[in-house]
PDB file of N, CA and C in Angstrom:
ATOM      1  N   UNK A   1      96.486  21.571  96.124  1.00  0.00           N
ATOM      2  CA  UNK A   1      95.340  21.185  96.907  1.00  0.00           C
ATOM      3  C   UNK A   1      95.287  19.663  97.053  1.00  0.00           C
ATOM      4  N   UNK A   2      96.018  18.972  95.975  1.00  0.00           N
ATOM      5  CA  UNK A   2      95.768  17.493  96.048  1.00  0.00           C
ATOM      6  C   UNK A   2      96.670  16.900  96.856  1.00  0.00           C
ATOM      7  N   UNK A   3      97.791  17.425  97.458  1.00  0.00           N
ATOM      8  CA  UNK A   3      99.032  17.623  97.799  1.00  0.00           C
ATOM      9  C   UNK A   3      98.794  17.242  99.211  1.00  0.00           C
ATOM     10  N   UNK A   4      98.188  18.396  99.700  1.00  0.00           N
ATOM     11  CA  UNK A   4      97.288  18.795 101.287  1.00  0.00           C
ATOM     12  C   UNK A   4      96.543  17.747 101.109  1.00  0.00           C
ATOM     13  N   UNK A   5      95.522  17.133 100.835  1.00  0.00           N
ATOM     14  CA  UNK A   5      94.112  16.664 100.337  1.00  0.00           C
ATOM     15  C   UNK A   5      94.984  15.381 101.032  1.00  0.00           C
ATOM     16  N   UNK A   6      95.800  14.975 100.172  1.00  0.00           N
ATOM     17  CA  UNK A   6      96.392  13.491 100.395  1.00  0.00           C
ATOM     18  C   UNK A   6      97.611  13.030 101.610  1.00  0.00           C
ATOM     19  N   UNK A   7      97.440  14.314 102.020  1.00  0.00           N
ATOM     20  CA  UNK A   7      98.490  14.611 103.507  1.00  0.00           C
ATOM     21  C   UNK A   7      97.424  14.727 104.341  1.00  0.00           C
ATOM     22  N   UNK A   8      96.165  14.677 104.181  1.00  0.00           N
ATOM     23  CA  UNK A   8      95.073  14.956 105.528  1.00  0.00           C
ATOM     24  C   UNK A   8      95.045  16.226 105.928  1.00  0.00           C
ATOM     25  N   UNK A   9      95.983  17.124 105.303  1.00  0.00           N
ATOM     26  CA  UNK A   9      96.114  18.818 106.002  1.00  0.00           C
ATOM     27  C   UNK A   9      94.807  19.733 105.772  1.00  0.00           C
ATOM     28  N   UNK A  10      94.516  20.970 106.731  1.00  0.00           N
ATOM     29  CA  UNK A  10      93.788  21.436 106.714  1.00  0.00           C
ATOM     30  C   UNK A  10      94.276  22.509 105.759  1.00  0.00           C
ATOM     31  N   UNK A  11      93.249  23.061 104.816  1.00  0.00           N
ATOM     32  CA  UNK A  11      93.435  23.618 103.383  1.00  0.00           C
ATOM     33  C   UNK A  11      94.022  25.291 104.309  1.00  0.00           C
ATOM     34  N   UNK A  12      93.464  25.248 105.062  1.00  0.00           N
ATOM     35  CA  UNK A  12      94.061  27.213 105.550  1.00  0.00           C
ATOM     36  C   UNK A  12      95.000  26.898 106.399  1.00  0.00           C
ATOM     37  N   UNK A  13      95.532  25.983 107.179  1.00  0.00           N
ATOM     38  CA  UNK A  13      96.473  26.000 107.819  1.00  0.00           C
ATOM     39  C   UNK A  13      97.241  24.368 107.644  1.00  0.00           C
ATOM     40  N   UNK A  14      98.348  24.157 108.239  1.00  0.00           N
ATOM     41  CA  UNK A  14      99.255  23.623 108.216  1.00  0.00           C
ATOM     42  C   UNK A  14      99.018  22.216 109.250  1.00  0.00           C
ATOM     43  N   UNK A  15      97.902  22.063 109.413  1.00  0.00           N
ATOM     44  CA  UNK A  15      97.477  21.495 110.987  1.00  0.00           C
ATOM     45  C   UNK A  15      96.695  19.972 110.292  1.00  0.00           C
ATOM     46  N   UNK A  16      96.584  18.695 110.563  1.00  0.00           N
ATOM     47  CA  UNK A  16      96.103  17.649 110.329  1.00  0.00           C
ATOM     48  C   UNK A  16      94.330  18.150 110.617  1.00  0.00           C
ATOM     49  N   UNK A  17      93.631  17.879 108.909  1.00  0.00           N
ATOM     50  CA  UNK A  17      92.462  18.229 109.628  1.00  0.00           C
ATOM     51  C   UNK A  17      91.376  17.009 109.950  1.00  0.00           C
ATOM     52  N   UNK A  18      90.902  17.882 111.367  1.00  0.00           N
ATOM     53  CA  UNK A  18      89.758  16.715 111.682  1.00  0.00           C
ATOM     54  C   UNK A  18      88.345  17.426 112.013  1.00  0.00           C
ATOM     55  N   UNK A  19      87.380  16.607 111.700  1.00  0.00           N
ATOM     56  CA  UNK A  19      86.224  17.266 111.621  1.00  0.00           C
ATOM     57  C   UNK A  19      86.269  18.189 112.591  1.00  0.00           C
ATOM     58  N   UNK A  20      85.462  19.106 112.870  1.00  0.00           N
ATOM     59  CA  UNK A  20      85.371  20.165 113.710  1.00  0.00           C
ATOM     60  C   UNK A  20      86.809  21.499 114.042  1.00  0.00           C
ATOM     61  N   UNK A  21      87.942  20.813 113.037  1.00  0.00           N
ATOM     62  CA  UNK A  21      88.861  21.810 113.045  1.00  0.00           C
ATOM     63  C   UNK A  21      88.677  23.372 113.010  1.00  0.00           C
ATOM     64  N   UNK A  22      89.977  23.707 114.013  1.00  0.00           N
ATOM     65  CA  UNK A  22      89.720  25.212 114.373  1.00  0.00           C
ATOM     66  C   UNK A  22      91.713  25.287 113.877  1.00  0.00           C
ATOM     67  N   UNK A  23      91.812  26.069 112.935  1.00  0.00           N
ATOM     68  CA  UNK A  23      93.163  26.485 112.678  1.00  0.00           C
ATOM     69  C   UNK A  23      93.784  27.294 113.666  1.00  0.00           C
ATOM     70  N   UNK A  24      95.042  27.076 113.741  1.00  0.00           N
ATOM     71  CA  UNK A  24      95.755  27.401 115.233  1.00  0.00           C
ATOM     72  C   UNK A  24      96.137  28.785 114.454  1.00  0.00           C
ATOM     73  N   UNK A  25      95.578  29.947 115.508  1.00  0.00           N
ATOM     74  CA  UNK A  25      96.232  31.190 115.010  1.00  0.00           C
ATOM     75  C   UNK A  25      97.403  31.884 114.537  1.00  0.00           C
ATOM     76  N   UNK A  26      97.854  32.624 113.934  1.00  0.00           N
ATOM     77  CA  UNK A  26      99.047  33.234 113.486  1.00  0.00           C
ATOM     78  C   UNK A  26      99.431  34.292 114.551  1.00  0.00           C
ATOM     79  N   UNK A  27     100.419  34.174 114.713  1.00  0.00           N
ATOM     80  CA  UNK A  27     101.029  35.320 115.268  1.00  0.00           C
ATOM     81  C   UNK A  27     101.943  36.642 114.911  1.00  0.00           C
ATOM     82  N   UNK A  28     101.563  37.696 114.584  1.00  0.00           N
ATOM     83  CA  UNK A  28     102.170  38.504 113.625  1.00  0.00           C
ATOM     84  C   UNK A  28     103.167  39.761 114.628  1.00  0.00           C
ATOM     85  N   UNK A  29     104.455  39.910 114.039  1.00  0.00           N
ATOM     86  CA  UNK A  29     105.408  40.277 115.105  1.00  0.00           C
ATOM     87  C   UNK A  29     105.394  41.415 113.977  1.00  0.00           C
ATOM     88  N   UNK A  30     105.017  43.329 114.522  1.00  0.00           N
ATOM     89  CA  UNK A  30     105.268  43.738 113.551  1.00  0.00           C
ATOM     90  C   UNK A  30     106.604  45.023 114.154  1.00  0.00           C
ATOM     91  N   UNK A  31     107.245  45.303 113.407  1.00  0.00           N
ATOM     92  CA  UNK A  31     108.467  45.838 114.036  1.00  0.00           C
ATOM     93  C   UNK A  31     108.842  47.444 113.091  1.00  0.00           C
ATOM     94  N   UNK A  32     108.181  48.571 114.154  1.00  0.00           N
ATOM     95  CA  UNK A  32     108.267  49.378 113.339  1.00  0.00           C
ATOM     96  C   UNK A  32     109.622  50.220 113.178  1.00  0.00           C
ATOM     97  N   UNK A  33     110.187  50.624 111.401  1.00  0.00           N
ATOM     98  CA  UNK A  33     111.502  51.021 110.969  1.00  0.00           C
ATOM     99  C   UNK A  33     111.174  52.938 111.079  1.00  0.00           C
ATOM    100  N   UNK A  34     112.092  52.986 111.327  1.00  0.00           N
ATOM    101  CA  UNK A  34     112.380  54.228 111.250  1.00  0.00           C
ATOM    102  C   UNK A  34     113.248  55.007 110.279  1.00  0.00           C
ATOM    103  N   UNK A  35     112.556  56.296 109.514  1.00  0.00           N
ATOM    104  CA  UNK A  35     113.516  57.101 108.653  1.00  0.00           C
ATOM    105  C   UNK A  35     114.816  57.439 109.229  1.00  0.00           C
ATOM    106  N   UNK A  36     115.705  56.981 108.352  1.00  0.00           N
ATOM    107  CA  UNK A  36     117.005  56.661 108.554  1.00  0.00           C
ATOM    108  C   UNK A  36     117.902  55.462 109.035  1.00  0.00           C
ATOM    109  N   UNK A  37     117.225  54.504 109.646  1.00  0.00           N
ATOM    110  CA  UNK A  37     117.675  53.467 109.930  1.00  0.00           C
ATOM    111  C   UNK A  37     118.571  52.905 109.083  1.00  0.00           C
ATOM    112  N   UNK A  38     120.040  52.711 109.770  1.00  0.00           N
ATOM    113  CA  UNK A  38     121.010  51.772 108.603  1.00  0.00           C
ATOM    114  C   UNK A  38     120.755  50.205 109.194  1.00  0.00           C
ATOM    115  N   UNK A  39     119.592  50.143 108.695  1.00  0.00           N
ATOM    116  CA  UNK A  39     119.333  48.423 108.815  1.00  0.00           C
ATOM    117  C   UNK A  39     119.738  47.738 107.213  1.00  0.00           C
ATOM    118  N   UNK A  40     120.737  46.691 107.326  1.00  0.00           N
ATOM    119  CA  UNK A  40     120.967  46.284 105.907  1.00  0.00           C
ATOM    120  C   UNK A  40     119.824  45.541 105.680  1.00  0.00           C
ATOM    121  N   UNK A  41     119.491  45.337 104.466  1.00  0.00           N
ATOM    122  CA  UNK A  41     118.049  44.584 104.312  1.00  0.00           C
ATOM    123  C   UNK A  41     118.614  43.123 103.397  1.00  0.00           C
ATOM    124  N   UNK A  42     117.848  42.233 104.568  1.00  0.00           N
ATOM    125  CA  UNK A  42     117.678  40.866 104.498  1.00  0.00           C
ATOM    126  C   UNK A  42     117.253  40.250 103.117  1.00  0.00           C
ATOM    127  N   UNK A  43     118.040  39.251 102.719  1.00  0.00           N
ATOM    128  CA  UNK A  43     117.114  38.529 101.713  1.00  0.00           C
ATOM    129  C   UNK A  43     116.917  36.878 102.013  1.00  0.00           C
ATOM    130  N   UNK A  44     115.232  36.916 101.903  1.00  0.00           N
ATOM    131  CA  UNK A  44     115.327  35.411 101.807  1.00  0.00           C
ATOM    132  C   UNK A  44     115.390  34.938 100.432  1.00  0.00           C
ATOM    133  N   UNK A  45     116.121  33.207  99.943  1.00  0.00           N
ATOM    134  CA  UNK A  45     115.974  32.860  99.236  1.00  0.00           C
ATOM    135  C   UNK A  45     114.848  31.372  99.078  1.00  0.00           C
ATOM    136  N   UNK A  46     113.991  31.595  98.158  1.00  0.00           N
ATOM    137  CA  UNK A  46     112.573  30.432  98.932  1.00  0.00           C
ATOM    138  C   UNK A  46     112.956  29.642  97.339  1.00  0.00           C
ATOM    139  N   UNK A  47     113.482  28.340  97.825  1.00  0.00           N
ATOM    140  CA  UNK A  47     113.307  27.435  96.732  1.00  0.00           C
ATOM    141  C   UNK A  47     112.138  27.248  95.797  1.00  0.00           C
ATOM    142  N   UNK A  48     110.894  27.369  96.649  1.00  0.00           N
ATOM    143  CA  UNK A  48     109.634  27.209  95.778  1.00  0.00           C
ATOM    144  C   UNK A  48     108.757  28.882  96.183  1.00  0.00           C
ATOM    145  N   UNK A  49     108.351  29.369  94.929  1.00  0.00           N
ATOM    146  CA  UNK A  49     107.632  30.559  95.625  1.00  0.00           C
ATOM    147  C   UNK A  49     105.963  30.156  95.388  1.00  0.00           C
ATOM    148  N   UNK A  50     105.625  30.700  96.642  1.00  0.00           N
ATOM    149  CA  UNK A  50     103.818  30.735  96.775  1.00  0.00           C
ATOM    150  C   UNK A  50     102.895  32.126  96.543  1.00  0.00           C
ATOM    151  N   UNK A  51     102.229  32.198  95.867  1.00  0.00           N
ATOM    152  CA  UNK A  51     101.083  32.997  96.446  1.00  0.00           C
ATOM    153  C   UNK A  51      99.923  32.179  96.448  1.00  0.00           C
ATOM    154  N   UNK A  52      98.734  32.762  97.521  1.00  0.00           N
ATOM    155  CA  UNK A  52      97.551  31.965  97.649  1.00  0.00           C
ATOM    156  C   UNK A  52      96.788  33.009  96.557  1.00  0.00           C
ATOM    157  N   UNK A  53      95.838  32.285  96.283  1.00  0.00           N
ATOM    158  CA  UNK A  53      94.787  32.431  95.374  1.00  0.00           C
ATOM    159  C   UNK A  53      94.275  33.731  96.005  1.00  0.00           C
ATOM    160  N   UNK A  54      94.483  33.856  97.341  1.00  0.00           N
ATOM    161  CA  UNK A  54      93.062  35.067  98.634  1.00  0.00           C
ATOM    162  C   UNK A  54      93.952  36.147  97.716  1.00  0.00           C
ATOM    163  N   UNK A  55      95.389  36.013  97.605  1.00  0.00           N
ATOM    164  CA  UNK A  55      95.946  37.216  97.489  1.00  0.00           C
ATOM    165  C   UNK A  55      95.916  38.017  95.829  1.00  0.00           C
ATOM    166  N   UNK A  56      95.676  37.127  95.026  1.00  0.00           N
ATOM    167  CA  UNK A  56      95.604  36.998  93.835  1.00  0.00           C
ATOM    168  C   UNK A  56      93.891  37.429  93.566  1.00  0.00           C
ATOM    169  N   UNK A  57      92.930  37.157  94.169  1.00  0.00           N
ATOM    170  CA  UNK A  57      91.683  37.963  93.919  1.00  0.00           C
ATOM    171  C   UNK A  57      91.655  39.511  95.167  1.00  0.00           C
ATOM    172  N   UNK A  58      92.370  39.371  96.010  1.00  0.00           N
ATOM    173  CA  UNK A  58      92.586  40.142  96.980  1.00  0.00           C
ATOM    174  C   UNK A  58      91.086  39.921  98.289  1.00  0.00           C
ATOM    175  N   UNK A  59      91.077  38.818  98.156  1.00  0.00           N
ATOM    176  CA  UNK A  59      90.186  37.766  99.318  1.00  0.00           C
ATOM    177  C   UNK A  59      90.692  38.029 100.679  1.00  0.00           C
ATOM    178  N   UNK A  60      89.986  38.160 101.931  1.00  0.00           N
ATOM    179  CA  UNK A  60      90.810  37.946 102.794  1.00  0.00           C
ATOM    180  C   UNK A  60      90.067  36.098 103.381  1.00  0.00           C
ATOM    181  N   UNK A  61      91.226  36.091 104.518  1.00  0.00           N
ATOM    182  CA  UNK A  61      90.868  34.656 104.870  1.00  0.00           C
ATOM    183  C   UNK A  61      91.344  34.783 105.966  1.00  0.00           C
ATOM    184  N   UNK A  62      91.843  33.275 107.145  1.00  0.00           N
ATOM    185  CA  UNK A  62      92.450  33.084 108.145  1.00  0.00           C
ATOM    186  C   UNK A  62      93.876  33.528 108.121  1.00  0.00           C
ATOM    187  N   UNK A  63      94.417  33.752 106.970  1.00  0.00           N
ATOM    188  CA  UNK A  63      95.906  33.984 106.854  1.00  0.00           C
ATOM    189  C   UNK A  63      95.681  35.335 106.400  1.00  0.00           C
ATOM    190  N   UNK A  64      95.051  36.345 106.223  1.00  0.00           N
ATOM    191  CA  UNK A  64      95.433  37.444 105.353  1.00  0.00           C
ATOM    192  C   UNK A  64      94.502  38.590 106.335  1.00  0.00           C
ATOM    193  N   UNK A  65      95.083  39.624 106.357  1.00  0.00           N
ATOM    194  CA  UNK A  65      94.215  40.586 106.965  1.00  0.00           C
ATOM    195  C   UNK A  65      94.885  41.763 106.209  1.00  0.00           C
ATOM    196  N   UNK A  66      93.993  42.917 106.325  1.00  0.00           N
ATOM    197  CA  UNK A  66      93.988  44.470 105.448  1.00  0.00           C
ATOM    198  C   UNK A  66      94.555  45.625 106.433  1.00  0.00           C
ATOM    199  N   UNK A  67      95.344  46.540 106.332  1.00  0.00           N
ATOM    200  CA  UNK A  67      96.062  47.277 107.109  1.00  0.00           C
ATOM    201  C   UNK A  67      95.567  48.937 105.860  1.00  0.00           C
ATOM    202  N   UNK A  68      95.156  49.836 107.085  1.00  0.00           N
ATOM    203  CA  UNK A  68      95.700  50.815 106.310  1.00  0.00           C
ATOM    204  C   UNK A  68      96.727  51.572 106.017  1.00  0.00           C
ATOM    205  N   UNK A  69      97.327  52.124 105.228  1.00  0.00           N
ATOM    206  CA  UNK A  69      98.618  52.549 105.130  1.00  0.00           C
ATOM    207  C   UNK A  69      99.158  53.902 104.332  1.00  0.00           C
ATOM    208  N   UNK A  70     100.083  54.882 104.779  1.00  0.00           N
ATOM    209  CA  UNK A  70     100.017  55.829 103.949  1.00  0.00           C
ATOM    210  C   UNK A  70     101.628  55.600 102.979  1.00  0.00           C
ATOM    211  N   UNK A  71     101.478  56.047 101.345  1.00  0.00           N
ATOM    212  CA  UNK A  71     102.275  55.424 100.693  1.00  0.00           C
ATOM    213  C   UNK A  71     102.557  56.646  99.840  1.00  0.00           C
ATOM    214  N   UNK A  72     103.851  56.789  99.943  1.00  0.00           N
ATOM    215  CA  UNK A  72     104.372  57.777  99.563  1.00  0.00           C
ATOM    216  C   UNK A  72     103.490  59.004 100.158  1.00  0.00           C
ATOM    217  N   UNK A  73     102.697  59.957  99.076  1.00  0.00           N
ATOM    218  CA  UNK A  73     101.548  60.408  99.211  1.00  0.00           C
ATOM    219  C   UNK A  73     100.250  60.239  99.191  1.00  0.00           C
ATOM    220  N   UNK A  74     100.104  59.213  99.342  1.00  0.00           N
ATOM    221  CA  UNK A  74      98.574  59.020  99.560  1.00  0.00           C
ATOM    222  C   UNK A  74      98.401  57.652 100.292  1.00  0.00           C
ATOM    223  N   UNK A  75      96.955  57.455 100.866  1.00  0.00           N
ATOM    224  CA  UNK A  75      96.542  56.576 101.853  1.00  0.00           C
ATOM    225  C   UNK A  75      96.434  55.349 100.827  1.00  0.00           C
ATOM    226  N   UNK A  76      96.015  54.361 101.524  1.00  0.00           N
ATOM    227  CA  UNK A  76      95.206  53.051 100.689  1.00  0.00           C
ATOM    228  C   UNK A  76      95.480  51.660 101.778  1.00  0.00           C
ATOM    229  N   UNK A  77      94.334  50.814 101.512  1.00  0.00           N
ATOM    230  CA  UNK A  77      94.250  49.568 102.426  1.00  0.00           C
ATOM    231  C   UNK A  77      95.415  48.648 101.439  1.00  0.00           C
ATOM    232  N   UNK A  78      96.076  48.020 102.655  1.00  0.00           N
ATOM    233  CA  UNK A  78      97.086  46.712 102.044  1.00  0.00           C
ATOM    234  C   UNK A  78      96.649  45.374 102.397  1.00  0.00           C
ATOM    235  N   UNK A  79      96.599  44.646 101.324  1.00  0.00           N
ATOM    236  CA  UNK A  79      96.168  43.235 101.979  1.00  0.00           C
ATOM    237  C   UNK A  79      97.415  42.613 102.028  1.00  0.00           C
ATOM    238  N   UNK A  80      97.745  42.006 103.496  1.00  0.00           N
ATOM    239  CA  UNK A  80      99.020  41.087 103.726  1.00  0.00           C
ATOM    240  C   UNK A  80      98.734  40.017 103.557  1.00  0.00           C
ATOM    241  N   UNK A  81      99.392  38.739 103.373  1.00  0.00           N
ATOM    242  CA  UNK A  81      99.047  37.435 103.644  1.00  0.00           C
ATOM    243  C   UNK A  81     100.445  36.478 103.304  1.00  0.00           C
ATOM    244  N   UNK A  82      99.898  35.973 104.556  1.00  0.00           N
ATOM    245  CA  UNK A  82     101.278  35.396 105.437  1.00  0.00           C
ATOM    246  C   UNK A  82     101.696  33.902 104.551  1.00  0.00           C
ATOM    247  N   UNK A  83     100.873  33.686 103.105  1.00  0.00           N
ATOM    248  CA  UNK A  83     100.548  32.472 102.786  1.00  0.00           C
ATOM    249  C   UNK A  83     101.473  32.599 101.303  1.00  0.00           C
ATOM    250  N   UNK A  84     101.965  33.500 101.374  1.00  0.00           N
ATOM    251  CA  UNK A  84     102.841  34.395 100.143  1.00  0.00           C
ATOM    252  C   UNK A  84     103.890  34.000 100.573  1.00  0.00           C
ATOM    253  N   UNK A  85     104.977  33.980  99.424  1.00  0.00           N
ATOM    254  CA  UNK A  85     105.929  34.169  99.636  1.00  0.00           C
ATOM    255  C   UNK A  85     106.942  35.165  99.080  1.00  0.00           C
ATOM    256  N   UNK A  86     105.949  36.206  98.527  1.00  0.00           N
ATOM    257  CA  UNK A  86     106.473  37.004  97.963  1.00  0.00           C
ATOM    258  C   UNK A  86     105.252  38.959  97.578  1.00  0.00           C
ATOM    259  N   UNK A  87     105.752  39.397  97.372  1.00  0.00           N
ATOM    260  CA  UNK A  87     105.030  40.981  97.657  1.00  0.00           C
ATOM    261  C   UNK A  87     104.700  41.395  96.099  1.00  0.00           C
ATOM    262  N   UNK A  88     103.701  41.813  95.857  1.00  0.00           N
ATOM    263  CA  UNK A  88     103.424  42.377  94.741  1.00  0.00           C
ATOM    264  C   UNK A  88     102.763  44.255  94.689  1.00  0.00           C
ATOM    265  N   UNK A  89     102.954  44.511  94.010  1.00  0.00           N
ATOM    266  CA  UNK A  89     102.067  46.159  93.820  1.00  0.00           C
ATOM    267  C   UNK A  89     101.492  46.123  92.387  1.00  0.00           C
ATOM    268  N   UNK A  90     100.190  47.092  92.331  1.00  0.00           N
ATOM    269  CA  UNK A  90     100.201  47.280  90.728  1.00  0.00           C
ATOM    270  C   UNK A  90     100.874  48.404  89.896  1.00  0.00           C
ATOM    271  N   UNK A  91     101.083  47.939  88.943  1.00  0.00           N
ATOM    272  CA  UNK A  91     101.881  48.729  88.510  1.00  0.00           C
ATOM    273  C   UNK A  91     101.457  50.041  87.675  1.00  0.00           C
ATOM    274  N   UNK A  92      99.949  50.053  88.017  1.00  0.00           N
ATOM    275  CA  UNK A  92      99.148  51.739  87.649  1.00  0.00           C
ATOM    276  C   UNK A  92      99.729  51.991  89.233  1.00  0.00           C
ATOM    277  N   UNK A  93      99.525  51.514  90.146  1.00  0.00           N
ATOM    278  CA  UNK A  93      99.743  52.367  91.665  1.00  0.00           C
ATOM    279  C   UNK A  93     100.986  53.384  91.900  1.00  0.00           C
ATOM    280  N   UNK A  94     102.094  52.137  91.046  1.00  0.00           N
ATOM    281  CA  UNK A  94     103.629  52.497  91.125  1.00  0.00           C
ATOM    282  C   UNK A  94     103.711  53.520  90.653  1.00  0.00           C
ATOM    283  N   UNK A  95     103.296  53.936  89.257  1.00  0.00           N
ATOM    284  CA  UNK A  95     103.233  54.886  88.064  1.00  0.00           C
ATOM    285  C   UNK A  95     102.575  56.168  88.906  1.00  0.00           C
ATOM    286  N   UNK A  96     101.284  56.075  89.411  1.00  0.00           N
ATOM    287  CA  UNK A  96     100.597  57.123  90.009  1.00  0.00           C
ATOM    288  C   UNK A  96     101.130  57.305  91.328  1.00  0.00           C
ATOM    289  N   UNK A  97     101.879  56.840  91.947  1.00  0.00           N
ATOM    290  CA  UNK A  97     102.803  57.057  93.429  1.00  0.00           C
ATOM    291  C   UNK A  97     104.064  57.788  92.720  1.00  0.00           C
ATOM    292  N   UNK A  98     104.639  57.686  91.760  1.00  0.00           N
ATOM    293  CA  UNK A  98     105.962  57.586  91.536  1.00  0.00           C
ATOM    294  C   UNK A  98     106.712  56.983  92.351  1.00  0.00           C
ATOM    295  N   UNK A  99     106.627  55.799  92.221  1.00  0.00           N
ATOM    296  CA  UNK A  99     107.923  54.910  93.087  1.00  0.00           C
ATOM    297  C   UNK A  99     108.625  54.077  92.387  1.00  0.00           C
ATOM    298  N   UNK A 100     110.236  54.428  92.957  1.00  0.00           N
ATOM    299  CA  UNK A 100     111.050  53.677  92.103  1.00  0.00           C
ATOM    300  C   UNK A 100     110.882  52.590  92.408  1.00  0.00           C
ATOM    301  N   UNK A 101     110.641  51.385  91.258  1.00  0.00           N
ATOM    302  CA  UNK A 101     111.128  49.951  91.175  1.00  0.00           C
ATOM    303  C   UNK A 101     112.221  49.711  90.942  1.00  0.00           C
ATOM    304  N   UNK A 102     112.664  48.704  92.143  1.00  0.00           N
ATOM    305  CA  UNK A 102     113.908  47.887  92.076  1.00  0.00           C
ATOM    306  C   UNK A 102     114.125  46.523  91.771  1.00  0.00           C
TER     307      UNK A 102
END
């Protein structure tokens, strides 16, 4: 925060802030996979990893919005946020889904 603070940046977005700031929207490209797809799966490697705090109390904000979703067998809301750099689950969910961790 002191980081941003002393760069003039606006704390939710990436943008120089000035009074009356309006954060420039996100644009979310979502691309749906299909059972069976031989798509090899990508890895990024992120020198520094982030999560925001929204995602860590499960807050939403300008960067994060809630999707519903069905998982394995059963439904439940997902909070995304684009401010991550990385994906988490809990691990009662995993246990009560049965899903393998990799």
């Amino acid at each position: 925060m002191a980081d941003r603070r002393a760069k003039g940046l606006c704390f939710n977005c990436d943008d120089l802030y000035t009074p009356g700031n309006v954060c420039t929207p996100v644009l979310f490209h979502i691309m749906p996979v299909m059972e069976g797809d031989n798509q090899d799966d990508e890895w990024i490697e992120e020198d520094e990893l982030e999560i925001s705090i929204n995602a860590m109390n499960g807050e939403q904000n300008e960067r994060t919005f809630q999707v519903q979703a069905n998982i394995m067998t059963g439904r439940g809301w997902i909070l995304l946020d684009t401010g991550s750099t990385h994906n988490f689950i809990k691990s009662s969910l995993v246990e009560k889904l049965g899903i393998p961790m990799h």
